[in-house]
Protein backbone atom coordinates (compact mmCIF):
# COMPACT_ATOMS: atom_id res chain seq x y z
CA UNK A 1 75.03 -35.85 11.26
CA UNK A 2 73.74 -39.03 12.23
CA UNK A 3 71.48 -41.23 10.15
CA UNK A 4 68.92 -41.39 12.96
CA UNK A 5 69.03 -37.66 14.00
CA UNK A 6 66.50 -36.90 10.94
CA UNK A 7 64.29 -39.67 11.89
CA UNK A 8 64.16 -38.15 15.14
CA UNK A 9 63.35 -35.00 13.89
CA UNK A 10 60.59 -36.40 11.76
CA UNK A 11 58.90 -37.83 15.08
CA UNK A 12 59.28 -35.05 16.59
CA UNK A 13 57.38 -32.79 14.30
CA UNK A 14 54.98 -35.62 13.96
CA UNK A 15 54.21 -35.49 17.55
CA UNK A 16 53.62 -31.82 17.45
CA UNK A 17 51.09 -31.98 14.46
CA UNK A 18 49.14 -34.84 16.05
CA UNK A 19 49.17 -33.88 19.51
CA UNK A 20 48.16 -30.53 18.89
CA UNK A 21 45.37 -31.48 16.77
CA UNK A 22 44.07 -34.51 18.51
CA UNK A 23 45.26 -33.88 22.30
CA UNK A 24 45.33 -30.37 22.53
CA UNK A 25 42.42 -29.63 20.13
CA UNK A 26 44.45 -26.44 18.45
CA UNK A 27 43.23 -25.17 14.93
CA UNK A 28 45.56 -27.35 12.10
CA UNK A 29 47.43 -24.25 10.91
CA UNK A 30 48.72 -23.41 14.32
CA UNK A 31 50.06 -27.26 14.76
CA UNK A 32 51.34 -27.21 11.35
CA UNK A 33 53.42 -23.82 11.99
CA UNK A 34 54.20 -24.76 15.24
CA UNK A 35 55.85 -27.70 14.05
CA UNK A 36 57.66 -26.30 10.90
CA UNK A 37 59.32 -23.88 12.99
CA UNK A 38 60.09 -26.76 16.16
CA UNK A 39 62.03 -28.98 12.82
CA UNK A 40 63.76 -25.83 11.42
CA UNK A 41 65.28 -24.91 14.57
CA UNK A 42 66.52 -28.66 14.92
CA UNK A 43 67.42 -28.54 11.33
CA UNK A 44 71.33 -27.78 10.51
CA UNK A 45 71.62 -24.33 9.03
CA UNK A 46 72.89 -20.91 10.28
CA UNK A 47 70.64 -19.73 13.19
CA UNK A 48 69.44 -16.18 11.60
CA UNK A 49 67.76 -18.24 9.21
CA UNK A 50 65.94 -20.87 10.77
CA UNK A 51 62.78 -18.77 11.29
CA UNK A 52 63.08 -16.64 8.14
CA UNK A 53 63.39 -19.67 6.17
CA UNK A 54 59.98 -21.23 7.64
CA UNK A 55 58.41 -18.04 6.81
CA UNK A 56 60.03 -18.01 2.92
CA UNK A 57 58.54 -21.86 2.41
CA UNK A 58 55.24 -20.72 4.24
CA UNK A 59 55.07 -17.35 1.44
CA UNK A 60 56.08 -19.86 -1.50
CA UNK A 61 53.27 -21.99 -0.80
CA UNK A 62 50.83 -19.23 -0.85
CA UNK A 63 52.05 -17.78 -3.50
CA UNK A 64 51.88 -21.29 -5.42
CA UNK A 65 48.17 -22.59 -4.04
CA UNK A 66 46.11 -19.39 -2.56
CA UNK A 67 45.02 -18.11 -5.50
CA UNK A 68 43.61 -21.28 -6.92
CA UNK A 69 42.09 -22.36 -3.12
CA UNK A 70 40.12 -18.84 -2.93
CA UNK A 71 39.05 -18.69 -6.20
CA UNK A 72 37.57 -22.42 -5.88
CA UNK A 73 35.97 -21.50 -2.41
CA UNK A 74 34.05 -18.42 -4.74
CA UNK A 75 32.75 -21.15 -7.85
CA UNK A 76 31.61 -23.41 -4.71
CA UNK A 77 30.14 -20.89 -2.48
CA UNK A 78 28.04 -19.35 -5.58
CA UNK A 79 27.34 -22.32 -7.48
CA UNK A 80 25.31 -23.41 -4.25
CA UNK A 81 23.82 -19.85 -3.66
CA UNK A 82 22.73 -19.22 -7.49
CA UNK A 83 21.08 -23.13 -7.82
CA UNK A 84 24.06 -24.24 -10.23
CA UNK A 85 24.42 -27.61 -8.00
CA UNK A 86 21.03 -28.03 -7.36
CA UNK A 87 20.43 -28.01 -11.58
CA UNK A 88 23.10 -30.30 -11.68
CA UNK A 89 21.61 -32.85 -9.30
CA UNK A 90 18.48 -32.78 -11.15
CA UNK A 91 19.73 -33.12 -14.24
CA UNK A 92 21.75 -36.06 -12.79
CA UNK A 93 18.60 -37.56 -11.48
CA UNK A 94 16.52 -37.07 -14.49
CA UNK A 95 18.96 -38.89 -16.36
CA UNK A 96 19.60 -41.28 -14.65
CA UNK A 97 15.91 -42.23 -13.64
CA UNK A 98 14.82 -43.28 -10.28
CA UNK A 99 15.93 -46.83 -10.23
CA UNK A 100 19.38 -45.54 -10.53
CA UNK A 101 19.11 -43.07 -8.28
CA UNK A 102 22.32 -44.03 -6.30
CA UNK A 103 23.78 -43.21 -9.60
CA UNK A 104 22.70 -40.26 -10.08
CA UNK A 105 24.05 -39.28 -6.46
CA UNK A 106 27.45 -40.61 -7.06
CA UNK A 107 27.17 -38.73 -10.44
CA UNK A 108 26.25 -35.64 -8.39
CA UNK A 109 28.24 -35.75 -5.87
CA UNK A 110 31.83 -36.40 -7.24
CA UNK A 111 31.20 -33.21 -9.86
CA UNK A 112 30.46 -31.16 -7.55
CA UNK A 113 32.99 -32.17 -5.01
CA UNK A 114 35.65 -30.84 -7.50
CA UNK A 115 34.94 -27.32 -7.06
CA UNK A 116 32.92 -27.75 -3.82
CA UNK A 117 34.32 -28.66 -0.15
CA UNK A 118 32.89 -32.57 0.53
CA UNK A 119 30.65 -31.26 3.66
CA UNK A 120 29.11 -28.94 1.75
CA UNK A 121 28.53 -31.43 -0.67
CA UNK A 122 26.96 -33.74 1.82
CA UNK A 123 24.58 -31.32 3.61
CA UNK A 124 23.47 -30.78 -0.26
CA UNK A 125 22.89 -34.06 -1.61
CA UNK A 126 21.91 -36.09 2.28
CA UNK A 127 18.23 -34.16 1.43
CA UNK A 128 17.78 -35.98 -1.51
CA UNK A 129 18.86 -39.74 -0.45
CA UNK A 130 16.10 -39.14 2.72
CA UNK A 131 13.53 -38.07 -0.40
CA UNK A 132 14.68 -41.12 -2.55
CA UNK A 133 14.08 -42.96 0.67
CA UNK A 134 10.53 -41.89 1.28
CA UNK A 135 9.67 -42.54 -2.47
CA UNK A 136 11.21 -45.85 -2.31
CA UNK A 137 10.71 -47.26 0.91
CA UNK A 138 14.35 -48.89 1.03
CA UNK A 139 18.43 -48.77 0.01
CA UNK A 140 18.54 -45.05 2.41
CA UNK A 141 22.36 -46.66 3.23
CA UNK A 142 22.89 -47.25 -0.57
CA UNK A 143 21.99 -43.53 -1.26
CA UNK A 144 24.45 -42.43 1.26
CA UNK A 145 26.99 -44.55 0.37
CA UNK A 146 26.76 -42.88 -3.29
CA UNK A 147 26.89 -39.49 -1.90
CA UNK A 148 29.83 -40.04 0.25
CA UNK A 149 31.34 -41.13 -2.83
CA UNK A 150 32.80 -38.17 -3.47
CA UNK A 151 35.81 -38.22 -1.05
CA UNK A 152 37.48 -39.76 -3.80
CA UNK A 153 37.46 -36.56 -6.01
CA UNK A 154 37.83 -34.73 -3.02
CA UNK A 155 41.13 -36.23 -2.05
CA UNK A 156 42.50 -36.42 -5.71
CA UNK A 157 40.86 -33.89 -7.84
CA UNK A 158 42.20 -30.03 -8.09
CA UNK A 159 41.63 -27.71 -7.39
CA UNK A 160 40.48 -28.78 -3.62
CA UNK A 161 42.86 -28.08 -1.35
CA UNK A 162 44.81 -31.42 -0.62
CA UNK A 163 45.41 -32.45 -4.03
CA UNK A 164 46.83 -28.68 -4.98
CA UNK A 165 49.14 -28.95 -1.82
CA UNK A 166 50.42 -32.24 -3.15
CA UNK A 167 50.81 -31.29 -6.98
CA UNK A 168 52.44 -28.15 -5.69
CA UNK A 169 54.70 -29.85 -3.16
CA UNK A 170 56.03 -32.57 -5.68
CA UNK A 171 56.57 -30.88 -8.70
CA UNK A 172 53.34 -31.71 -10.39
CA UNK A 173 51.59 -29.90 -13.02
CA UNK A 174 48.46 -28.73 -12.18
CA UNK A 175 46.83 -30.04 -15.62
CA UNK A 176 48.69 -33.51 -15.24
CA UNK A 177 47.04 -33.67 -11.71
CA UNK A 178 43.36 -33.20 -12.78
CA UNK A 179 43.87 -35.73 -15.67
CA UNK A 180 45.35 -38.17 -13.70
CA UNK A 181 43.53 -37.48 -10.30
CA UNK A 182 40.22 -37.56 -12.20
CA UNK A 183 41.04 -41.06 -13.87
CA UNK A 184 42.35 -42.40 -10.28
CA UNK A 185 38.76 -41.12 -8.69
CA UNK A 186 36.18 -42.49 -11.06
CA UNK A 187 37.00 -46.12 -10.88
CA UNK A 188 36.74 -46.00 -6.85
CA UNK A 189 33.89 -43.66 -6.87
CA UNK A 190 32.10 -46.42 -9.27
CA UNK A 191 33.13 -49.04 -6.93
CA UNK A 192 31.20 -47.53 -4.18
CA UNK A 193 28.44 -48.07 -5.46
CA UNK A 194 28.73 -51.73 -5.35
CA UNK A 195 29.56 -51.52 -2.18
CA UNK A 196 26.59 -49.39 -1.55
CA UNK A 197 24.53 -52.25 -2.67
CA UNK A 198 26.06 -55.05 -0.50
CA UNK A 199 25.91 -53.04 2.94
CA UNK A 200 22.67 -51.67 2.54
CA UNK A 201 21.25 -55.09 2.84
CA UNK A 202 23.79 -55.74 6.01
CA UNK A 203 22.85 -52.19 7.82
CA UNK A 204 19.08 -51.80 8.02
CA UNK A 205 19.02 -47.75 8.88
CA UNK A 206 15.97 -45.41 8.20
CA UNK A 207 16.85 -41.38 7.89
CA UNK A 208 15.27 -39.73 11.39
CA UNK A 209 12.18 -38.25 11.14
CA UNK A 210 12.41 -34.23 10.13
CA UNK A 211 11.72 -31.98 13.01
CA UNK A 212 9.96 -28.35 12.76
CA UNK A 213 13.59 -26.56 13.34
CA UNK A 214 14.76 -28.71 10.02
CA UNK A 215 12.27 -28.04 7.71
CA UNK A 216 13.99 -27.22 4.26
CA UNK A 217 12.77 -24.00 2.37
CA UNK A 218 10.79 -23.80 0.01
CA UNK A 219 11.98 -25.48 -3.16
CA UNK A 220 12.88 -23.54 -6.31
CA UNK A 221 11.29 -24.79 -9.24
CA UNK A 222 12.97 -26.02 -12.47
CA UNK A 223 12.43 -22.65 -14.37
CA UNK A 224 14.02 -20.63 -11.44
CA UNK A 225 17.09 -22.59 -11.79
CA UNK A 226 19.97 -22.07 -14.20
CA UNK A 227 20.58 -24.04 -17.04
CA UNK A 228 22.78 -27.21 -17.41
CA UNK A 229 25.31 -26.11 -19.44
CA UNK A 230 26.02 -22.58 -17.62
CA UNK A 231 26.11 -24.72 -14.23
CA UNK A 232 28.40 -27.19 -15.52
CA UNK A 233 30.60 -24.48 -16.85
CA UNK A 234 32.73 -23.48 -13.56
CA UNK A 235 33.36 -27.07 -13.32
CA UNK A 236 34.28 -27.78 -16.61
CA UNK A 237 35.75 -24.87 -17.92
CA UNK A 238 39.12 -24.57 -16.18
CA UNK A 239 39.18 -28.20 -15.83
CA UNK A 240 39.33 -27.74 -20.25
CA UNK A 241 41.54 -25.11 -20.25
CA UNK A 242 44.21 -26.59 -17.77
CA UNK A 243 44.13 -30.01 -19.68
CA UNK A 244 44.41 -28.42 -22.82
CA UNK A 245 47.54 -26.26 -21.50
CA UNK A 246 49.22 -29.62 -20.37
CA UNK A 247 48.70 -31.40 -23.75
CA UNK A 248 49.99 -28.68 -25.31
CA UNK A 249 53.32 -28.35 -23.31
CA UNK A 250 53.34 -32.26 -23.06
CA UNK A 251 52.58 -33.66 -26.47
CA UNK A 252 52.84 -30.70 -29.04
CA UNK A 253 55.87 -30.10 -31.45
CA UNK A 254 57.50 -27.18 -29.76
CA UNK A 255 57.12 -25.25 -32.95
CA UNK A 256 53.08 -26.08 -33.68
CA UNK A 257 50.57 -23.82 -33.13
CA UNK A 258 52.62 -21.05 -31.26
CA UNK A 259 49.57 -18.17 -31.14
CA UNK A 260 47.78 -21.22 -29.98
CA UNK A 261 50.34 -22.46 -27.45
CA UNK A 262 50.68 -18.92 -26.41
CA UNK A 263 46.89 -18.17 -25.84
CA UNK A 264 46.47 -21.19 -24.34
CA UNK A 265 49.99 -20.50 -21.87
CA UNK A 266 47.66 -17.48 -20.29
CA UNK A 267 44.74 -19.11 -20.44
CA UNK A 268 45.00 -22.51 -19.48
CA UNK A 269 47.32 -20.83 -15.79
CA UNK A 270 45.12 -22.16 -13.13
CA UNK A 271 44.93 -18.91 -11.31
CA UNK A 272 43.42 -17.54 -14.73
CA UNK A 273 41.17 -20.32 -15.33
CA UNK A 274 39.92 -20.38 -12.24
CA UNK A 275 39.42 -16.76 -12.23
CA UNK A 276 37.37 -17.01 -15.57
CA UNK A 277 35.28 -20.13 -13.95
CA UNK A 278 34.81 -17.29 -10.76
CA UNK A 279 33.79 -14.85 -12.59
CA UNK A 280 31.14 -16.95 -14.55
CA UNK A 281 29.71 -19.12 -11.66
CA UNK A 282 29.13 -15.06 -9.69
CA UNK A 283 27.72 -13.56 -12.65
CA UNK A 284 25.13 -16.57 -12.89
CA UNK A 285 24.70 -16.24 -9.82
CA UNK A 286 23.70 -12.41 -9.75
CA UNK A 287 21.41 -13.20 -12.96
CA UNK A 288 19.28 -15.92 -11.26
CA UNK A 289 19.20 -15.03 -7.78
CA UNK A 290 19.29 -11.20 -8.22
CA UNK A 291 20.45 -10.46 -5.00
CA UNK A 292 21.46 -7.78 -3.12
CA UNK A 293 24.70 -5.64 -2.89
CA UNK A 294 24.72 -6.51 0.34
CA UNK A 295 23.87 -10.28 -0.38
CA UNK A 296 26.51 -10.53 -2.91
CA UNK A 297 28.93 -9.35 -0.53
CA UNK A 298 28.03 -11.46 2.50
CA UNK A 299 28.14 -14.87 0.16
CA UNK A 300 31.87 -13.68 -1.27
CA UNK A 301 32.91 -12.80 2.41
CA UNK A 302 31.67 -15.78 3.60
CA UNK A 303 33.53 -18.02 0.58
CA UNK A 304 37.07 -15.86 0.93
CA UNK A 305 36.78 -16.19 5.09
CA UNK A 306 36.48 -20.09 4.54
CA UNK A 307 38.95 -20.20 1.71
CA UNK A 308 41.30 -18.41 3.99
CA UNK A 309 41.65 -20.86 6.47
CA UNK A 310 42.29 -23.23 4.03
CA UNK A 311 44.87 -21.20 2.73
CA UNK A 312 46.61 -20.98 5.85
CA UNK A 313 46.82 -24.74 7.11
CA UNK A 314 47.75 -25.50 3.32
CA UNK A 315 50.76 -22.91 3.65
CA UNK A 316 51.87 -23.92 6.84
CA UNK A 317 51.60 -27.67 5.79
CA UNK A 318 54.39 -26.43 3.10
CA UNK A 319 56.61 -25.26 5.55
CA UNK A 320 56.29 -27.85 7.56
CA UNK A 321 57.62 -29.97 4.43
CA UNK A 322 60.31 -27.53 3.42
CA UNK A 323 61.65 -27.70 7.00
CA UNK A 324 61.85 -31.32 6.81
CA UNK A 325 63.27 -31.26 3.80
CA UNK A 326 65.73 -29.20 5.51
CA UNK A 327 66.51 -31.98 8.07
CA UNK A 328 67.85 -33.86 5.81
CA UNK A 329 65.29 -36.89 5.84
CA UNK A 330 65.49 -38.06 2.32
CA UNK A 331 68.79 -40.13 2.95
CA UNK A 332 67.27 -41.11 6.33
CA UNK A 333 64.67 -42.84 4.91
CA UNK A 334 66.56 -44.24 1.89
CA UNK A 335 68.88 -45.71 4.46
CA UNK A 336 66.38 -46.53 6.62
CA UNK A 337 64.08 -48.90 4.37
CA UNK A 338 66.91 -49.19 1.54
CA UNK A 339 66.84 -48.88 -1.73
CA UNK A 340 64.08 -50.58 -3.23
CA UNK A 341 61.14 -49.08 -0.36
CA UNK A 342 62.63 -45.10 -2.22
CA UNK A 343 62.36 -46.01 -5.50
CA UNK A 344 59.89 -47.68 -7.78
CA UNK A 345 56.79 -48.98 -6.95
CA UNK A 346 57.83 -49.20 -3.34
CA UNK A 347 58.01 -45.68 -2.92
CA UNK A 348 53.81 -45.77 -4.22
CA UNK A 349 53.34 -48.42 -1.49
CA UNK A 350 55.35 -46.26 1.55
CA UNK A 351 53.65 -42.68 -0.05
CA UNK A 352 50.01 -44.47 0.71
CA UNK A 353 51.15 -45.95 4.02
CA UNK A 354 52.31 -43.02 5.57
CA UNK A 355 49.54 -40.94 4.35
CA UNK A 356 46.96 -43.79 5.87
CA UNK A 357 48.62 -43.82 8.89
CA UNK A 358 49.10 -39.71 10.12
CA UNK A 359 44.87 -39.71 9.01
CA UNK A 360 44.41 -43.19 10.96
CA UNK A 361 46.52 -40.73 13.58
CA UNK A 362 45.23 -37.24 13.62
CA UNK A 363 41.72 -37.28 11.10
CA UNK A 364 42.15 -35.26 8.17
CA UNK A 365 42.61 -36.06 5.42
CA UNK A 366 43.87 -32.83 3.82
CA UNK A 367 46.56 -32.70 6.89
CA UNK A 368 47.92 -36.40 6.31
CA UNK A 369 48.15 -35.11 2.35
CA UNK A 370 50.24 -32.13 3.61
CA UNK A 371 52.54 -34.17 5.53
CA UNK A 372 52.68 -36.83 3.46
CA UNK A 373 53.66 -34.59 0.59
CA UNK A 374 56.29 -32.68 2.70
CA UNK A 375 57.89 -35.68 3.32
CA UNK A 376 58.25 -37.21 0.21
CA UNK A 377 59.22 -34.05 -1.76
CA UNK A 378 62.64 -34.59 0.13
CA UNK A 379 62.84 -38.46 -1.62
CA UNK A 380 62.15 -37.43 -5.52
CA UNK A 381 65.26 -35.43 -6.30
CA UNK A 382 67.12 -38.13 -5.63
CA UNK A 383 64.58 -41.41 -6.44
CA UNK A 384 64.46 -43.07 -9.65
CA UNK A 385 61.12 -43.88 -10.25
CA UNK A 386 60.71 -45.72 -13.57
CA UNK A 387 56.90 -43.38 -13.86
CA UNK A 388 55.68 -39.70 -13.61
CA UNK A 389 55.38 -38.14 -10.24
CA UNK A 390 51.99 -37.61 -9.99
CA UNK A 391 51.27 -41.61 -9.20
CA UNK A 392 53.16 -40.09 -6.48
CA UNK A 393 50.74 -37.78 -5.73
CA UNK A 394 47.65 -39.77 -6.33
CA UNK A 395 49.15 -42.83 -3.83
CA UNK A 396 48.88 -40.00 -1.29
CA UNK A 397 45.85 -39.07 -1.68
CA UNK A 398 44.74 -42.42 -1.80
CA UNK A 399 46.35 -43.17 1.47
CA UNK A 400 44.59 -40.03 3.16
CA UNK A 401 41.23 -41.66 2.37
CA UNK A 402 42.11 -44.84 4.38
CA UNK A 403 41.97 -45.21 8.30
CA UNK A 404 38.94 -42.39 8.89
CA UNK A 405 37.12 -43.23 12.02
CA UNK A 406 36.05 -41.01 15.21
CA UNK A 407 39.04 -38.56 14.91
CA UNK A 408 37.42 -37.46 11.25
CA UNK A 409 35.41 -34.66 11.39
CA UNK A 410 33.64 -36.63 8.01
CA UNK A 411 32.61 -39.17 10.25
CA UNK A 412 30.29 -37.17 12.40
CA UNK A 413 28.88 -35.33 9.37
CA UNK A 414 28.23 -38.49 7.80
CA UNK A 415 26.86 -39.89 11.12
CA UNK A 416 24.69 -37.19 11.91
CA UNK A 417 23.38 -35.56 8.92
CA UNK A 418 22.70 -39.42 8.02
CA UNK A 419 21.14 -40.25 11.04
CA UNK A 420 23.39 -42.95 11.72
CA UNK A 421 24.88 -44.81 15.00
CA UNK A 422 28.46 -44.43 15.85
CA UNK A 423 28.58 -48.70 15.05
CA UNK A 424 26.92 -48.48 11.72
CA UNK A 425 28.99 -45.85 10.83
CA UNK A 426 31.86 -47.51 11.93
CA UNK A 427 29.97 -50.25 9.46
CA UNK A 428 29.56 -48.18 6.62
CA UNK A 429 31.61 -44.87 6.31
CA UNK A 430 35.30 -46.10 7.75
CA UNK A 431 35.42 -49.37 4.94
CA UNK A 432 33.95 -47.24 2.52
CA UNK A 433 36.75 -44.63 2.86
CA UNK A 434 39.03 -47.58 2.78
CA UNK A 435 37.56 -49.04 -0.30
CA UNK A 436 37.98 -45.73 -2.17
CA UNK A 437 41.75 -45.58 -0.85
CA UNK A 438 42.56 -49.29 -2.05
CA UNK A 439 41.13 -48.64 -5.39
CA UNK A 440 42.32 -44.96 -6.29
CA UNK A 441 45.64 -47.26 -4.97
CA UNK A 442 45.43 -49.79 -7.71
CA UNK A 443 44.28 -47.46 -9.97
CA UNK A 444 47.32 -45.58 -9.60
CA UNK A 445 49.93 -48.77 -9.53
CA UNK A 446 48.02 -49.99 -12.62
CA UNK A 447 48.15 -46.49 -14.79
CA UNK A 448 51.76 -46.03 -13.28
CA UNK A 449 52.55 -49.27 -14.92
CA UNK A 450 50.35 -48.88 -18.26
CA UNK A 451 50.91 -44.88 -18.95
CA UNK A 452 54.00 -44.40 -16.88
CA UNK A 453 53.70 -41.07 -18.33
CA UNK A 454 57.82 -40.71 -18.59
């Protein structure tokens, strides 16, 4: 075969992904499908198999990510319908006090974005920086900026869907991905907040006045809301238990503590810890909120139907990846930007620079993770890295966050729950997003280099 046939093959499926999302406006998981099965059938390989093999990757990425992408669609779904979040956000702010209230936002914001899907984060929290606004009289684009904040966990943090594609697709323990995700995220969530402060006094924006038709409901008060500790506890719960699995299997004698390690082997599975976390964040939900059977089963529905779809585009994304793995294109790109671009730190620098590009390209963030990830599953078996693969992982992520402008679906809910122009959110959202990408990106080269983890 040719060195440049793979390339070609690559560009091709490229092309399908991006021009079906961006040209042709077709849902992600049909694109994604569309073009695992277009770089199978150009793939070497017998031809009975070239189908059935797109639909074996598709089933082992389900069968690796669904459970945990469902199960975190439930915690978010009824930590927002039983008050969990909004006790967290108060909690936040009461700590913090009002003249850190962009603090308490960012705070907010990147713990719940762990569990919870970054719009639905944003429709919660955009409420508050308009209150903070009205109490204040100024800094309405330095709350924003905090509550956007939270892409960073969003892109890096399991169990959301792009960073449990990525873990999944590379080899990476689940455990070893929150640790390290979580440590990549904080630093660049922090440094938004500096920024916050500099472009708030370069972009003079007041939130829109509230109409009748947006009119919140009626608040519930303090005592109606759950307390801190049981709403923190779907967050932090199987965020404990996975950890504590992976520093069991990473750093424990093999012979210590074997009812421990054992307990802890069932436990610590994040489909079970996630399932525990479910479990609690519904049943605190029923307790506070009471509501109906009918209720209960509308707000599950509705978390499992949105879950779903996620499910989907994430599988698909992994069979798009096994396919080109398939092709062949790990030696075509070793050949094609030699040796030291597929190993080492270069390989960090091309993972982020691909994965900025396809969301400069196509928008999403999750997508350009999926790709991204496909892609460079092919490189590891045969890369010597010098560091664990999650830094991998986490320059991908990083990447996805960089290049987000008018294709991004975040854009528009940043711009219009926000109240924003299209130029000052050109202003303020799209070198945010890059500002979280470049630091989770030296974050990860300088943790790679400190804790290479190997």
């Amino acid at each position: 075969m040719a060195t440049w046939y793979p390339l070609f093959v690559l560009a091709v499926g490229l092309l399908v992904v991006i021009g079906g999302i961006v040209a042709l406006r077709i849902n992600a998981f049909m694109s994604l499908i569309t073009a695992a099965i277009t770089v199978s059938l150009m793939s070497p390989g017998d031809w009975d198999e070239k189908i059935s093999r797109v639909a074996e990757a598709f089933g082992a990425t389900a069968a690796g990510v669904g459970i945990v992408i469902a199960l975190a669609a439930i915690i978010g779904k009824a930590m927002m319908d039983s008050g969990a979040a909004d006790r967290i956000v108060r909690s936040s702010l009461a700590l913090f006090g009002e003249r850190q209230a962009a603090t308490a936002l960012m705070a907010s914001s990147f713990t719940l974005a762990i569990p919870v899907f970054f719009d639905t984060v944003f429709y919660l929290l955009v409420p508050l920086a308009r209150s903070m606004y009205r109490l204040t009289g100024k800094h309405y684009v330095k709350y924003l900026v905090a509550v956007a904040s939270c892409a960073s966990a969003h892109a890096l943090v399991p169990p959301t869907p792009g960073p449990v594609l990525v873990a999944s697709e590379l080899g990476v323990d689940l455990g070893v991905m929150i640790l390290v995700g979580f440590a990549v995220a904080m630093p660049a969530a922090i440094a938004s907040l500096m920024f916050g402060v500099w472009i708030d006094r370069r972009v003079d924006v007041a939130p829109p006045p509230i109409g009748p038709e947006e009119e919140a409901p009626p608040e519930i008060t303090l005592g109606e809301l759950p307390g801190l500790l049981i709403s923190m506890l779907p967050v932090l719960l199987p965020v404990l238990l996975i950890a504590t699995r992976t520093i069991m299997d990473t750093f424990a004698p093999a012979d210590a503590l074997e009812d421990f390690r054992d307990l802890m082997s069932v436990l610590g599975n994040p489909n079970m810890a996630l399932l525990l976390s479910a479990g609690i964040s519904v049943i605190t939900y029923w307790y506070y909120r009471r509501p109906s059977r009918a209720q209960r089963a509308e707000s599950l529905e509705a978390a499992l139907m949105s879950g779903g779809v996620i499910i989907l585009i994430t599988a698909a994304g992994g069979a798009f990846g096994a396919m080109l793995k398939a092709a062949q294109l790990a030696p075509a790109i070793q050949s094609l930007f030699g040796d030291s671009a597929a190993t080492g730190y270069g390989l960090l620098f091309l993972a982020f620079s691909v994965a900025a590009l396809i969301k400069f390209a196509q928008g999403s963030s999750t997508a350009a993770m999926i790709v991204t990830a496909g892609m460079f599953a092919a490189l590891l078996d045969s890369a010597s890295l010098g560091y664990h693969r999650v830094y991998v992982a986490t320059a991908i992520g990083s990447g996805s966050l960089v290049g987000s402008w008018m294709n991004d679906s975040g854009f528009w809910i940043f711009a219009k729950m926000g109240g924003l122009s299209e130029l000052d959110t050109l202003r303020t959202w799209t070198p945010l997003l890059a500002l979280l990408g470049c630091v989770s990106m030296a974050m990860t080269v300088l943790l790679a280099t400190l804790l290479p983890l190997v």
